[in-house]
N, C-alpha and C. Protein backbone atom coordinates (compact mmCIF):
# COMPACT_ATOMS: atom_id res chain seq x y z
N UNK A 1 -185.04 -257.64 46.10
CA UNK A 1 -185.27 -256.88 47.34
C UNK A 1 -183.94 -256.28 47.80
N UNK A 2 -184.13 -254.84 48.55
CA UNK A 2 -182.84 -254.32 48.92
C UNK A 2 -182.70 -254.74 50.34
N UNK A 3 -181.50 -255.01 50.56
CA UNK A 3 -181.03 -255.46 51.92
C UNK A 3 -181.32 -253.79 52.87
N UNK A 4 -181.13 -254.53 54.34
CA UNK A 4 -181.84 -253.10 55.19
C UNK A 4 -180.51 -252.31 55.18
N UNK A 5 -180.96 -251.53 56.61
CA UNK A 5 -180.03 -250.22 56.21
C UNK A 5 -178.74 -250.84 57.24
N UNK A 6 -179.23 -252.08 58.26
CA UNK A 6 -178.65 -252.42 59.14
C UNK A 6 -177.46 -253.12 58.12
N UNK A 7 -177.91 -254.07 57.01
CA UNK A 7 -176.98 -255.10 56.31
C UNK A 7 -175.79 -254.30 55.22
N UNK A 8 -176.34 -253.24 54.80
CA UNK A 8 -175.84 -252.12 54.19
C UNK A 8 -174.67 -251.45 55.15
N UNK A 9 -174.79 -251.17 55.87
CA UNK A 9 -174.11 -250.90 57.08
C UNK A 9 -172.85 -252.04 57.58
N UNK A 10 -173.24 -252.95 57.44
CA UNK A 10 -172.43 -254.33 57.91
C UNK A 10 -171.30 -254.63 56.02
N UNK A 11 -172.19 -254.51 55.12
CA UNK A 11 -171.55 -254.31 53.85
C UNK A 11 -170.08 -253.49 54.05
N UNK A 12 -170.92 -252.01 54.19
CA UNK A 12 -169.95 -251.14 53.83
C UNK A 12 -168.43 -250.83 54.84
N UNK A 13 -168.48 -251.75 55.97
CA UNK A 13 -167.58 -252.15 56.89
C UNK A 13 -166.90 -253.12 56.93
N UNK A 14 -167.68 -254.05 56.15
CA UNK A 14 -166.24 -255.19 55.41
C UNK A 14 -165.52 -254.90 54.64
N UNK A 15 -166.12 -253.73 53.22
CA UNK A 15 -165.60 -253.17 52.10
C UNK A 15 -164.55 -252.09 52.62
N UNK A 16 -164.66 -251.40 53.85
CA UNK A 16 -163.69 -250.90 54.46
C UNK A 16 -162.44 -251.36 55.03
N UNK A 17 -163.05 -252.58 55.66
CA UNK A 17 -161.69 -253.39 56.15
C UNK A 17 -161.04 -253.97 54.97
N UNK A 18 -161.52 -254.79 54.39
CA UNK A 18 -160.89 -255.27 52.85
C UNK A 18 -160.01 -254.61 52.00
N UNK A 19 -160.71 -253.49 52.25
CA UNK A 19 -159.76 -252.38 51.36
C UNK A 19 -158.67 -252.30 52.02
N UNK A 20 -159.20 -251.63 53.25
CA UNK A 20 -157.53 -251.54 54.18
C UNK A 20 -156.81 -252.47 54.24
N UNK A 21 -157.05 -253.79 54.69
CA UNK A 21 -155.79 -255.18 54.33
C UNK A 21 -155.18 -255.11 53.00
N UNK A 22 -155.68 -254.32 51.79
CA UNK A 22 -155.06 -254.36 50.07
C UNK A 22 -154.38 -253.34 50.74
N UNK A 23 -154.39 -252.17 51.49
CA UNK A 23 -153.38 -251.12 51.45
C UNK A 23 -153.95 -250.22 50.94
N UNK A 24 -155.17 -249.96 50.71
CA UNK A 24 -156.34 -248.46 50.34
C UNK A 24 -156.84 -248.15 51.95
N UNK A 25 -156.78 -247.04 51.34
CA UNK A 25 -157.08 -245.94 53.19
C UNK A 25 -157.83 -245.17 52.41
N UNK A 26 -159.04 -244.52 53.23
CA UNK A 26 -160.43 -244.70 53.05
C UNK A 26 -159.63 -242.74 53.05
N UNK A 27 -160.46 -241.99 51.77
CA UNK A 27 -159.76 -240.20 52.35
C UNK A 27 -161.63 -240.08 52.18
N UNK A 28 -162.34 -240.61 51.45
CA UNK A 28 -163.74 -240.07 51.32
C UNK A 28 -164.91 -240.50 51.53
N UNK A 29 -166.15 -240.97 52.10
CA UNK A 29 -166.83 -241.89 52.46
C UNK A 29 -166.77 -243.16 51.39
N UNK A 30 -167.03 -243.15 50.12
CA UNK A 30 -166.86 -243.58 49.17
C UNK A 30 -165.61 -243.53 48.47
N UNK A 31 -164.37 -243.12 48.47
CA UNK A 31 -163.36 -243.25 47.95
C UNK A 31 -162.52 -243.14 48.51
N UNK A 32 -161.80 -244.58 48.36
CA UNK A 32 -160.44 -244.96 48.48
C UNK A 32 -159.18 -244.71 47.39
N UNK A 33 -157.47 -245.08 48.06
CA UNK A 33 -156.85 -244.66 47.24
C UNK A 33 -155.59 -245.58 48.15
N UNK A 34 -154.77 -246.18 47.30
CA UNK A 34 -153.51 -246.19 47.78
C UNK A 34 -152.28 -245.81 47.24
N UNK A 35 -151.15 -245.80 48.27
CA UNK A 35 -150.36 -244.87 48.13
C UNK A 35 -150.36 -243.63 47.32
N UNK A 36 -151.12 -243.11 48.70
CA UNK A 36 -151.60 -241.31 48.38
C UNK A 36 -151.80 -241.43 47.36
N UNK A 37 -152.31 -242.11 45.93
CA UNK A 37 -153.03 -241.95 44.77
C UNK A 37 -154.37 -241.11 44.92
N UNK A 38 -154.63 -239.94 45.68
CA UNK A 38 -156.00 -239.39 45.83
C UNK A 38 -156.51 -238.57 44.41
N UNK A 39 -157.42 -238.22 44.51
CA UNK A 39 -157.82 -237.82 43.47
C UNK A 39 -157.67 -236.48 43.36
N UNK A 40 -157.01 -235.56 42.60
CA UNK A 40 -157.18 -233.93 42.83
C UNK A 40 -158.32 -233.39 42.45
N UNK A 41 -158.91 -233.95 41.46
CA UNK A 41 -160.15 -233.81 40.89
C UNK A 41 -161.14 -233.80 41.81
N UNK A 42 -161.85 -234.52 42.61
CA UNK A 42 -162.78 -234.97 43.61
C UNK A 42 -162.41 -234.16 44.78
N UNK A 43 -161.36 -234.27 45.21
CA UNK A 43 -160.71 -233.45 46.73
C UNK A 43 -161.14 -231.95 46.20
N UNK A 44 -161.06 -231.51 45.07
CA UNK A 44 -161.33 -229.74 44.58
C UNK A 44 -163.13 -229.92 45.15
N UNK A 45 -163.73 -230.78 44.71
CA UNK A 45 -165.03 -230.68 45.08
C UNK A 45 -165.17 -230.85 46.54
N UNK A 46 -164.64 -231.24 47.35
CA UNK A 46 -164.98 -231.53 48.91
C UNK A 46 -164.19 -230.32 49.34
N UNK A 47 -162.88 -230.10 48.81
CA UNK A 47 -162.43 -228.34 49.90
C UNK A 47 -162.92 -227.58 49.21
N UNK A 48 -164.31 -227.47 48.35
CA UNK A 48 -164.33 -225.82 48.53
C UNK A 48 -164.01 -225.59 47.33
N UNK A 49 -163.17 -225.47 46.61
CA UNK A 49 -162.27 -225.38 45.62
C UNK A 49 -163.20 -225.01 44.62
N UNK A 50 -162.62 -223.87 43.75
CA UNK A 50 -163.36 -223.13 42.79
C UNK A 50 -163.23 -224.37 40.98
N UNK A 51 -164.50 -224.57 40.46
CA UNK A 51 -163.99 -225.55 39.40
C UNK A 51 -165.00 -225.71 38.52
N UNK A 52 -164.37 -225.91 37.19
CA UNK A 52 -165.57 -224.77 35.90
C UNK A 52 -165.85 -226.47 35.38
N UNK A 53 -167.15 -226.89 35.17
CA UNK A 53 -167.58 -227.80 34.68
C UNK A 53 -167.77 -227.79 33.13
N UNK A 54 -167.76 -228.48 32.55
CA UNK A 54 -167.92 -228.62 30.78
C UNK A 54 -167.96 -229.54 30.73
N UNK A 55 -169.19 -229.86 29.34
CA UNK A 55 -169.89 -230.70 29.04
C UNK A 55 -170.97 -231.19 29.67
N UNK A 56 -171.87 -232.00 28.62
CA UNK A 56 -172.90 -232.36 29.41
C UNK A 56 -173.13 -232.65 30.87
N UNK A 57 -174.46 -232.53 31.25
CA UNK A 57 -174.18 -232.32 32.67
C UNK A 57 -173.33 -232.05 33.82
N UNK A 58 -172.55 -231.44 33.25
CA UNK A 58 -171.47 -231.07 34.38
C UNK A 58 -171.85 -230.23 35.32
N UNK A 59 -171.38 -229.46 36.75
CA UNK A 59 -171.51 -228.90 37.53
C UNK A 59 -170.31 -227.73 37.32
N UNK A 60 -170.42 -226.74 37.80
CA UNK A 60 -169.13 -226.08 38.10
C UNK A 60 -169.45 -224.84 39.10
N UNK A 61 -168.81 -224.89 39.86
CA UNK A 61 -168.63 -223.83 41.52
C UNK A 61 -167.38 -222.55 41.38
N UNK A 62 -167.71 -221.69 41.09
CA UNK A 62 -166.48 -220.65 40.52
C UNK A 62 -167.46 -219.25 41.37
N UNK A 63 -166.15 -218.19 41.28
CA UNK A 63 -166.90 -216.88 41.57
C UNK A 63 -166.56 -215.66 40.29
N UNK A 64 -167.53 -215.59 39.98
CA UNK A 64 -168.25 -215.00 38.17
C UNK A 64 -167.72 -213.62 38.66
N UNK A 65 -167.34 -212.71 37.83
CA UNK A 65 -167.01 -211.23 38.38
C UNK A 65 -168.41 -210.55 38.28
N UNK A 66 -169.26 -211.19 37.54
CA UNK A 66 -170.65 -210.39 38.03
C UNK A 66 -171.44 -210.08 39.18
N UNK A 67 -171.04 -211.00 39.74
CA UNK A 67 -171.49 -211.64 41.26
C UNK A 67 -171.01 -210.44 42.09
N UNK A 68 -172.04 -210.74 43.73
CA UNK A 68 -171.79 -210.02 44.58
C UNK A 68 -170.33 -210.70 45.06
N UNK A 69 -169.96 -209.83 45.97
CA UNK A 69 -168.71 -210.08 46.58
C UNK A 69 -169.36 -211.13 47.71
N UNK A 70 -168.59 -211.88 48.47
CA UNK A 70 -168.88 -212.81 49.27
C UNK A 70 -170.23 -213.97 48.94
N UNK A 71 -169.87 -214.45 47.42
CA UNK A 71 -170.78 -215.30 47.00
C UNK A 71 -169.89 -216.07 45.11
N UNK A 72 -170.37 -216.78 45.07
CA UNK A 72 -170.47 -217.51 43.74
C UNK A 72 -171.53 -218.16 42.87
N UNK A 73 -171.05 -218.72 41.83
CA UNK A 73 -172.36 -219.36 40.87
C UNK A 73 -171.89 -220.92 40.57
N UNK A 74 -173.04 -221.69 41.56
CA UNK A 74 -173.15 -222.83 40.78
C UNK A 74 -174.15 -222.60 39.64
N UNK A 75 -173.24 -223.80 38.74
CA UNK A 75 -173.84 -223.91 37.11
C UNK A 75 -173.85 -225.34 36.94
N UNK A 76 -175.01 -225.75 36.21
CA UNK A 76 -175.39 -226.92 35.80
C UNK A 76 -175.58 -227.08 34.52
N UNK A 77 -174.86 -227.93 33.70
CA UNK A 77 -174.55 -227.82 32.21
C UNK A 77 -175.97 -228.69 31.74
N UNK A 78 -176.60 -228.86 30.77
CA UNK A 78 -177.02 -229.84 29.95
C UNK A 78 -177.62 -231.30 29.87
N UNK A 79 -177.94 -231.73 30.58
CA UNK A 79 -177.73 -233.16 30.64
C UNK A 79 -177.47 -233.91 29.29
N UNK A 80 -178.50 -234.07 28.61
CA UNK A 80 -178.04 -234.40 27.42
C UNK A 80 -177.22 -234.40 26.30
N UNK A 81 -176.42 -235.03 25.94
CA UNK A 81 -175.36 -234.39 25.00
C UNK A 81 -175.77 -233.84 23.81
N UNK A 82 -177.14 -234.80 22.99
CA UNK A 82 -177.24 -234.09 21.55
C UNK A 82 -177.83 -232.62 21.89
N UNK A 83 -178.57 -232.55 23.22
CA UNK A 83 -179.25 -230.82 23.48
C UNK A 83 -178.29 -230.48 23.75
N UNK A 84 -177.11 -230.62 24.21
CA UNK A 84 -175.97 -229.70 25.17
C UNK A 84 -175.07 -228.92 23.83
N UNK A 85 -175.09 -230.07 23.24
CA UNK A 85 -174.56 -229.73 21.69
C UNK A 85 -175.06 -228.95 21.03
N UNK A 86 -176.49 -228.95 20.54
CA UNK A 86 -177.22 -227.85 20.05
C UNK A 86 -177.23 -226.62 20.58
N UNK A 87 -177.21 -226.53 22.25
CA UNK A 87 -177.42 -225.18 22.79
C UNK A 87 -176.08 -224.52 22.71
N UNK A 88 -174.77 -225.45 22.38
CA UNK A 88 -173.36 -224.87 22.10
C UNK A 88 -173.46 -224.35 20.58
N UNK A 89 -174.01 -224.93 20.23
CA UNK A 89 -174.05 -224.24 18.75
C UNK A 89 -174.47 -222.96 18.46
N UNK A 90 -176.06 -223.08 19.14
CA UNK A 90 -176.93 -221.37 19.08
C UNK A 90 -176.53 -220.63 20.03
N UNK A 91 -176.04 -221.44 21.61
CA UNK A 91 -175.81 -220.09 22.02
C UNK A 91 -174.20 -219.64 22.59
N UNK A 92 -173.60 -220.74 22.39
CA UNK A 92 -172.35 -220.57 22.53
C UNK A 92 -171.24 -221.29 23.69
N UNK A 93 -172.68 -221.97 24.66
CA UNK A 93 -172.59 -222.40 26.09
C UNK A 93 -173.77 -223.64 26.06
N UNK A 94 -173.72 -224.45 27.02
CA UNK A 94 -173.95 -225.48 27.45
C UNK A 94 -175.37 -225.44 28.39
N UNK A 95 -174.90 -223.98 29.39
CA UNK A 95 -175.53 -223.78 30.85
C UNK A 95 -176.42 -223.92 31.14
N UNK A 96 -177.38 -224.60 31.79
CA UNK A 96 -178.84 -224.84 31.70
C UNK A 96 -179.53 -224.23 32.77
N UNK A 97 -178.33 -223.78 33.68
CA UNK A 97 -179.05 -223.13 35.13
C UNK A 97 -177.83 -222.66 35.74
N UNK A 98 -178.01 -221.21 36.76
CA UNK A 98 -177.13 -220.91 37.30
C UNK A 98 -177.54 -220.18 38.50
N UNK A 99 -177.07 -220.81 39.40
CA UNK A 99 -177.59 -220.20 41.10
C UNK A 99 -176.60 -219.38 41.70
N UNK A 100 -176.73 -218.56 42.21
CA UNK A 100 -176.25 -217.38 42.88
C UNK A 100 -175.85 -218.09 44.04
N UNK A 101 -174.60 -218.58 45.02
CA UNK A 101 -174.65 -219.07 46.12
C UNK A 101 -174.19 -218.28 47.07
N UNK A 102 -174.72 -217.45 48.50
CA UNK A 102 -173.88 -216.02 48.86
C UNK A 102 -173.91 -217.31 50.33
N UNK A 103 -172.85 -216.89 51.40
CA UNK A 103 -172.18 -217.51 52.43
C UNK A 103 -172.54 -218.74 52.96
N UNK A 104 -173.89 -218.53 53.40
CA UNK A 104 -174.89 -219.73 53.83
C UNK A 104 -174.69 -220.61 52.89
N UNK A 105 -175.47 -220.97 51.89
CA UNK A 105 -175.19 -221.74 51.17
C UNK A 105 -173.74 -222.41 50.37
N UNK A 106 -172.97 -221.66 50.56
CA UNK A 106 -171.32 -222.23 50.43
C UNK A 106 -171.32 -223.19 51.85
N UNK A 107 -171.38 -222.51 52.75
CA UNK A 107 -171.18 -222.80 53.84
C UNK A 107 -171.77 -224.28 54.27
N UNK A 108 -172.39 -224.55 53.93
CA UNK A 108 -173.85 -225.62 54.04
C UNK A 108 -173.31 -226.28 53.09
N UNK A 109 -172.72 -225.96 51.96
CA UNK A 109 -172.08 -227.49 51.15
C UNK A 109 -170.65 -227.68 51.35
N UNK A 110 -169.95 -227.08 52.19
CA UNK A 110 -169.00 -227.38 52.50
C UNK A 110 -168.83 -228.40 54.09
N UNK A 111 -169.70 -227.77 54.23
CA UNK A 111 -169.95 -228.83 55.61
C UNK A 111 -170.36 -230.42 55.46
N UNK A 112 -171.32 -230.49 54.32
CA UNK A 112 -171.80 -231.28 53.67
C UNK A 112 -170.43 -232.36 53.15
N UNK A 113 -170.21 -231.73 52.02
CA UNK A 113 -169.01 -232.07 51.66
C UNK A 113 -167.50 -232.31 52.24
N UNK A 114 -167.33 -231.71 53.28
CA UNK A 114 -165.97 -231.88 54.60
C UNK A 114 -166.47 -233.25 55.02
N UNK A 115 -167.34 -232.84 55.80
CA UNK A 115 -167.63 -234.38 56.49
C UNK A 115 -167.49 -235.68 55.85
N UNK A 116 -167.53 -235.47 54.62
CA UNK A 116 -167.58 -236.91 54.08
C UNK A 116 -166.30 -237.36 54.15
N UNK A 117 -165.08 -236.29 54.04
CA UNK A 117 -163.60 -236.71 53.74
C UNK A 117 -163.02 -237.23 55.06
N UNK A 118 -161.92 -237.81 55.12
CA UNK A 118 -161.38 -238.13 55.66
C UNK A 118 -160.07 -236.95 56.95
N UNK A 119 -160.01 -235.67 56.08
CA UNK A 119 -159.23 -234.35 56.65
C UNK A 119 -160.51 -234.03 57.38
N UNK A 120 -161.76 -234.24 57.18
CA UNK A 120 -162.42 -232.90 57.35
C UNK A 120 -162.81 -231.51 57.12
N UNK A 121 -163.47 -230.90 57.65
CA UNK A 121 -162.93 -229.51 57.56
C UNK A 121 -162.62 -228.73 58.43
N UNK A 122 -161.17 -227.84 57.59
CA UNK A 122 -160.65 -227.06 57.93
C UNK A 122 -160.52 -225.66 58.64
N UNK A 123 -160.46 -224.83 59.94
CA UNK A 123 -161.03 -224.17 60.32
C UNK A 123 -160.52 -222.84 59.05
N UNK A 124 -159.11 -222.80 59.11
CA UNK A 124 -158.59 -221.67 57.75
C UNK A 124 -159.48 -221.60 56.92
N UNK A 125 -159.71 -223.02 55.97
CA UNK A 125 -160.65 -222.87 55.11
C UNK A 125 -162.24 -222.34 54.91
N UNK A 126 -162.64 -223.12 56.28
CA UNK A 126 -163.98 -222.17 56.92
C UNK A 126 -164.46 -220.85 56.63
N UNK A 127 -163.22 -220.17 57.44
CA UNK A 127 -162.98 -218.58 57.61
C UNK A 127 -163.15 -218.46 55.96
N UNK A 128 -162.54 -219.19 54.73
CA UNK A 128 -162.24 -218.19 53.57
C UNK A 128 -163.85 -217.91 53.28
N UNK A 129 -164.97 -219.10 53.69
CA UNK A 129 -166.38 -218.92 53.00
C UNK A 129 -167.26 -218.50 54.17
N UNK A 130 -166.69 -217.99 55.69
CA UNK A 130 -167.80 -217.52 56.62
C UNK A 130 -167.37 -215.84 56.59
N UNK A 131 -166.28 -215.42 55.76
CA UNK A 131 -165.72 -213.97 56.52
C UNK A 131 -165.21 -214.03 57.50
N UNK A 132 -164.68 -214.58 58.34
CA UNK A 132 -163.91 -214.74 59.69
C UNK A 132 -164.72 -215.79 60.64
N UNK A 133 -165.72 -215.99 60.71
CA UNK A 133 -166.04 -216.87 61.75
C UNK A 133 -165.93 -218.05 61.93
N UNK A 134 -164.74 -218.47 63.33
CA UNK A 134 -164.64 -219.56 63.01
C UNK A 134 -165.92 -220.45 63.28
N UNK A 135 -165.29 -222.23 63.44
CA UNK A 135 -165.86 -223.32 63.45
C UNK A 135 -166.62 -222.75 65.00
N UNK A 136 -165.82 -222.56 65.49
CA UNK A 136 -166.28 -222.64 67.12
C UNK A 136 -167.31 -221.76 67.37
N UNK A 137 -166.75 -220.05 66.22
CA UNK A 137 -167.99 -218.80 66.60
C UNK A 137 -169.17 -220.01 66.09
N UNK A 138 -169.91 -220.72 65.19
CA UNK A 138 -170.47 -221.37 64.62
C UNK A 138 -171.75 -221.95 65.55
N UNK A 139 -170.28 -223.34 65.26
CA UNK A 139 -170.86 -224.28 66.30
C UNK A 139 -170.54 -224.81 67.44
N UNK A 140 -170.26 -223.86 68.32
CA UNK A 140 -169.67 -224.04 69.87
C UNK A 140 -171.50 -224.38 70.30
N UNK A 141 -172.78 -223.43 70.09
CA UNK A 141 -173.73 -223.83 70.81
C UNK A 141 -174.32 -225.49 70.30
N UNK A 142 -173.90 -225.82 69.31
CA UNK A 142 -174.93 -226.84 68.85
C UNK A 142 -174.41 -228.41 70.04
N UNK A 143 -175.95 -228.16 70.71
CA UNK A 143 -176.25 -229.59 71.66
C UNK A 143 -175.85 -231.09 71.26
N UNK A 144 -175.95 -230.83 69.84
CA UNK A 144 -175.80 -232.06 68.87
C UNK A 144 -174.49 -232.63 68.25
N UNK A 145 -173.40 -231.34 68.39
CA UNK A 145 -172.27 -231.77 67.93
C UNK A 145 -171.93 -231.98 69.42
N UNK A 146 -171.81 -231.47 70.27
CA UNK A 146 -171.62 -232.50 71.63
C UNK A 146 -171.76 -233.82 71.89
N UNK A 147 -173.21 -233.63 71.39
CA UNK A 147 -173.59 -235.60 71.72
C UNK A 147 -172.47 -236.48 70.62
N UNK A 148 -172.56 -235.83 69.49
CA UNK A 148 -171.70 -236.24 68.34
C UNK A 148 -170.69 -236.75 69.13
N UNK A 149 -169.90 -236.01 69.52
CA UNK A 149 -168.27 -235.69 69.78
C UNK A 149 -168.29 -237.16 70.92
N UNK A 150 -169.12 -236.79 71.95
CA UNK A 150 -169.46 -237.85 73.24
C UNK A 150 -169.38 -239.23 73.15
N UNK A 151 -170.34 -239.71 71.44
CA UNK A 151 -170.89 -240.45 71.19
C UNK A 151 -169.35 -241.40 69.98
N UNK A 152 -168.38 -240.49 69.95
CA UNK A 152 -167.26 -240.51 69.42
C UNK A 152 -167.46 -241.00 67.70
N UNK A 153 -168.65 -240.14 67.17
CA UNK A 153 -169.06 -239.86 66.06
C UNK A 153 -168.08 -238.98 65.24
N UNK A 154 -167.70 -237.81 66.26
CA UNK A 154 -167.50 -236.64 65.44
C UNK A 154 -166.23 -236.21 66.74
N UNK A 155 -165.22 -235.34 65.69
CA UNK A 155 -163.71 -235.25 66.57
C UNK A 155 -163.73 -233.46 66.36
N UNK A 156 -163.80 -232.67 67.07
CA UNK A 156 -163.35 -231.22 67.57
C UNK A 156 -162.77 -230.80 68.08
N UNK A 157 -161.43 -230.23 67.93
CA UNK A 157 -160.71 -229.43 68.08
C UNK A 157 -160.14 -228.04 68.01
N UNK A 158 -161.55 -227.71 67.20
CA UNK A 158 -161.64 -226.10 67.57
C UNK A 158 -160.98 -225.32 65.90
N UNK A 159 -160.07 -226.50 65.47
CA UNK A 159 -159.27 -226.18 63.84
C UNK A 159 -159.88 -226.78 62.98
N UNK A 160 -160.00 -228.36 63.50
CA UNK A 160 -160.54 -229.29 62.84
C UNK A 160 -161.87 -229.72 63.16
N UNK A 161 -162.98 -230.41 62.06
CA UNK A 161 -163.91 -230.64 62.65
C UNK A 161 -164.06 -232.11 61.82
N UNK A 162 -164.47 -233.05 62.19
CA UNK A 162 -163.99 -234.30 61.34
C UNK A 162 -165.04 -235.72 61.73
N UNK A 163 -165.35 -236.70 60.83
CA UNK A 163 -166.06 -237.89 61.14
C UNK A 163 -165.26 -238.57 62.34
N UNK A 164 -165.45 -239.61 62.55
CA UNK A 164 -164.43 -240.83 63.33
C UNK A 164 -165.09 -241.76 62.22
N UNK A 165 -164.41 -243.26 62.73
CA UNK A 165 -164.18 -244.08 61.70
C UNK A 165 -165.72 -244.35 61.23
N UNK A 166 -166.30 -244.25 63.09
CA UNK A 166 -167.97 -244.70 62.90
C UNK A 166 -168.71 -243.87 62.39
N UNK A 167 -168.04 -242.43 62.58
CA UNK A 167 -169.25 -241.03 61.80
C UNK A 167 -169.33 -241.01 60.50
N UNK A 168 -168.27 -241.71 59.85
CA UNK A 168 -168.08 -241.33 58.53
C UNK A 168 -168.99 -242.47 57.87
N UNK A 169 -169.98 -243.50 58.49
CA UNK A 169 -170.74 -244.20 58.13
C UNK A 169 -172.37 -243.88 58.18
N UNK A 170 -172.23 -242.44 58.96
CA UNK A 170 -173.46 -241.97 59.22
C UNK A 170 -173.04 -240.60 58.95
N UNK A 171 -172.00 -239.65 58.07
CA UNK A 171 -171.56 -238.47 58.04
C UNK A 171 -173.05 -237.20 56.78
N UNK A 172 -173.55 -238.13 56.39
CA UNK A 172 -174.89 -237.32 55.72
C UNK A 172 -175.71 -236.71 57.34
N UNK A 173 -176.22 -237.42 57.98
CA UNK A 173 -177.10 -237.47 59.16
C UNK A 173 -176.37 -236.27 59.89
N UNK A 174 -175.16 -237.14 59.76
CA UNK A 174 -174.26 -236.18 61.15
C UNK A 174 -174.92 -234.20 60.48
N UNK A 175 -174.32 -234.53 59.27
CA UNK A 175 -174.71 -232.76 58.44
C UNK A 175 -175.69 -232.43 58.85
N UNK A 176 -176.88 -233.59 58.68
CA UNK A 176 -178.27 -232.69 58.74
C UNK A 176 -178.05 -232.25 59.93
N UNK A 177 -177.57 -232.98 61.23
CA UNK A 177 -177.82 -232.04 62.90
C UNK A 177 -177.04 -230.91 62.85
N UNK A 178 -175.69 -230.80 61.79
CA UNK A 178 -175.37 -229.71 62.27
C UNK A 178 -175.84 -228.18 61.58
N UNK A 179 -176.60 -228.59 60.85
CA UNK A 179 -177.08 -227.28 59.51
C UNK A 179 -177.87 -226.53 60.48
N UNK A 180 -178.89 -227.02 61.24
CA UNK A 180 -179.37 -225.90 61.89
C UNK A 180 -178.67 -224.89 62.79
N UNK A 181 -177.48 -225.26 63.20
CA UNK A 181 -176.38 -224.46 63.88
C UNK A 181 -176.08 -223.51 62.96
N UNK A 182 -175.58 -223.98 62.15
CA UNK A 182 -174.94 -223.00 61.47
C UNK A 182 -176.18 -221.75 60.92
N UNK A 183 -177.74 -222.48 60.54
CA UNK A 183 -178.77 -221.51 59.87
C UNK A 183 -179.13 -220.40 61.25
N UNK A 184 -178.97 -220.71 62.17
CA UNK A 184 -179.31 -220.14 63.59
C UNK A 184 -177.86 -219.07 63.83
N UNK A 185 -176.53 -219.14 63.61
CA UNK A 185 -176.13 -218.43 63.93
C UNK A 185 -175.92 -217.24 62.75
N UNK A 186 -176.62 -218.00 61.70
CA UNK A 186 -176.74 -217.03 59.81
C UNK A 186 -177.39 -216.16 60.36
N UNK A 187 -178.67 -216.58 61.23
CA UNK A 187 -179.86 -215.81 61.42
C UNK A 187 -179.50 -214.62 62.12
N UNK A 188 -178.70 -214.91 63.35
CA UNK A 188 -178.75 -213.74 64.52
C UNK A 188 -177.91 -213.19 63.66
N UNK A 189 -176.79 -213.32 62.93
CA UNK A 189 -175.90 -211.95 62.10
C UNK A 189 -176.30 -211.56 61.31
N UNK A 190 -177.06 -212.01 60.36
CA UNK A 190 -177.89 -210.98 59.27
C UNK A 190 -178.69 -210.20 60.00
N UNK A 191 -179.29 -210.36 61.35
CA UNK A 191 -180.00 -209.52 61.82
C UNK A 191 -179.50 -208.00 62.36
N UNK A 192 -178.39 -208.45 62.47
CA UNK A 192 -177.26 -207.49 63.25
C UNK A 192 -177.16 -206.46 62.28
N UNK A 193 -176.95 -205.53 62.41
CA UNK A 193 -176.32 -204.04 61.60
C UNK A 193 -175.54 -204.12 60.27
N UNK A 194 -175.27 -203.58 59.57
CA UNK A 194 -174.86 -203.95 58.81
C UNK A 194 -173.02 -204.49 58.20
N UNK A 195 -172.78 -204.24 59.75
CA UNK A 195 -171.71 -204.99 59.51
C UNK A 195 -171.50 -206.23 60.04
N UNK A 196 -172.33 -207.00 59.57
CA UNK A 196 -172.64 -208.44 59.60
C UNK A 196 -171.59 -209.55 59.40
N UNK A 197 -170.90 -211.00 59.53
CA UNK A 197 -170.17 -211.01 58.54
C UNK A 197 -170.96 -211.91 57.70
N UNK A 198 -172.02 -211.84 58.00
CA UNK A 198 -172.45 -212.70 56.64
C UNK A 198 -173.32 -211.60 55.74
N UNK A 199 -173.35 -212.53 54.56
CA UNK A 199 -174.27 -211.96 53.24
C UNK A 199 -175.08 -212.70 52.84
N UNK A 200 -176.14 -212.43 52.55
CA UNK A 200 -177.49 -212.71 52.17
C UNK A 200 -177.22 -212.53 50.36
């Protein structure tokens, strides 16, 4: 039987403290590191960071020169190795699927992905995948990152947008409240003229 979500919870807060008395400081919900041993590998996947996957099942987040401007292609390699192998043979590549991702959807896994870290995310960085808008054009209306912030879940500063020690134990949830902010303010600018800053 699996323990509840309450004991899971009580788990993953001893495994936090524990760590920290060895001298590991927590940069990702799930990954620790000491003395700044972080991972460059993993941190490319949480900022954003453009990165070509190979081999079986791999992932990779890059912007293809085929592509529209203000968008990229996630790609999903293979799962299997003896098929991944074969399809390298006939067709030269691995790729088993490739999605077109234009602002929104960057946007939405970066949020996803920020929250889990320990920096957060970055308002600079923001801007590189909204076209200029910051955190605040965003989510200044959302009711929910208030309660967040109140509830001392979630830390805003207008640059930074970030878990606290307790959000980062509930930082999936925290995402889901804030996605509709962000799909609501997608909405009213695509509606707008065409100098929007978002892309569809």
């Amino acid at each position: 039987s699996m323990p509840t979500d309450a004991e899971m919870a009580d788990f993953y807060e001893v495994a936090v403290s524990m760590l920290a008395d060895a001298g590991f400081s927590r940069y990702e919900v799930s990954n620790f590191a000491r003395n700044g041993a972080e991972s460059t590998h993993n941190n490319s996947y949480w900022n954003g960071t453009q990165y070509i996957g190979i081999g079986p099942g791999a992932h990779g987040r890059f912007v293809a020169q085929q592509v529209a401007s203000h968008s990229r292609e996630a790609r999903i390699q293979t799962l299997e190795p003896d098929v991944w192998m074969k399809e390298v043979e006939c067709y030269g590549h691995g790729t088993r699927k490739i999605v077109v991702q234009f602002q929104l959807e960057m946007l939405e896994e970066y949020l996803m992905t920020g929250l889990r870290t320990a920096r957060g995310i970055n308002n600079r960085q923001w801007c590189i995948f909204s076209g200029g808008a910051t955190l605040t054009d965003v989510l200044s209306h959302s009711v929910l990152l208030e309660e967040h912030v109140r509830n001392k879940l979630l830390q805003f500063d207008g640059r930074n947008l970030r878990a606290t020690a307790a959000g980062m134990i509930v930082a999936d949830s925290l995402t889901l409240d804030l996605i509709p902010s962000l799909q609501e303010y997608f909405n009213k600018q695509s509606s707008l003229s065409h100098g929007s800053k978002f892309t569809r």
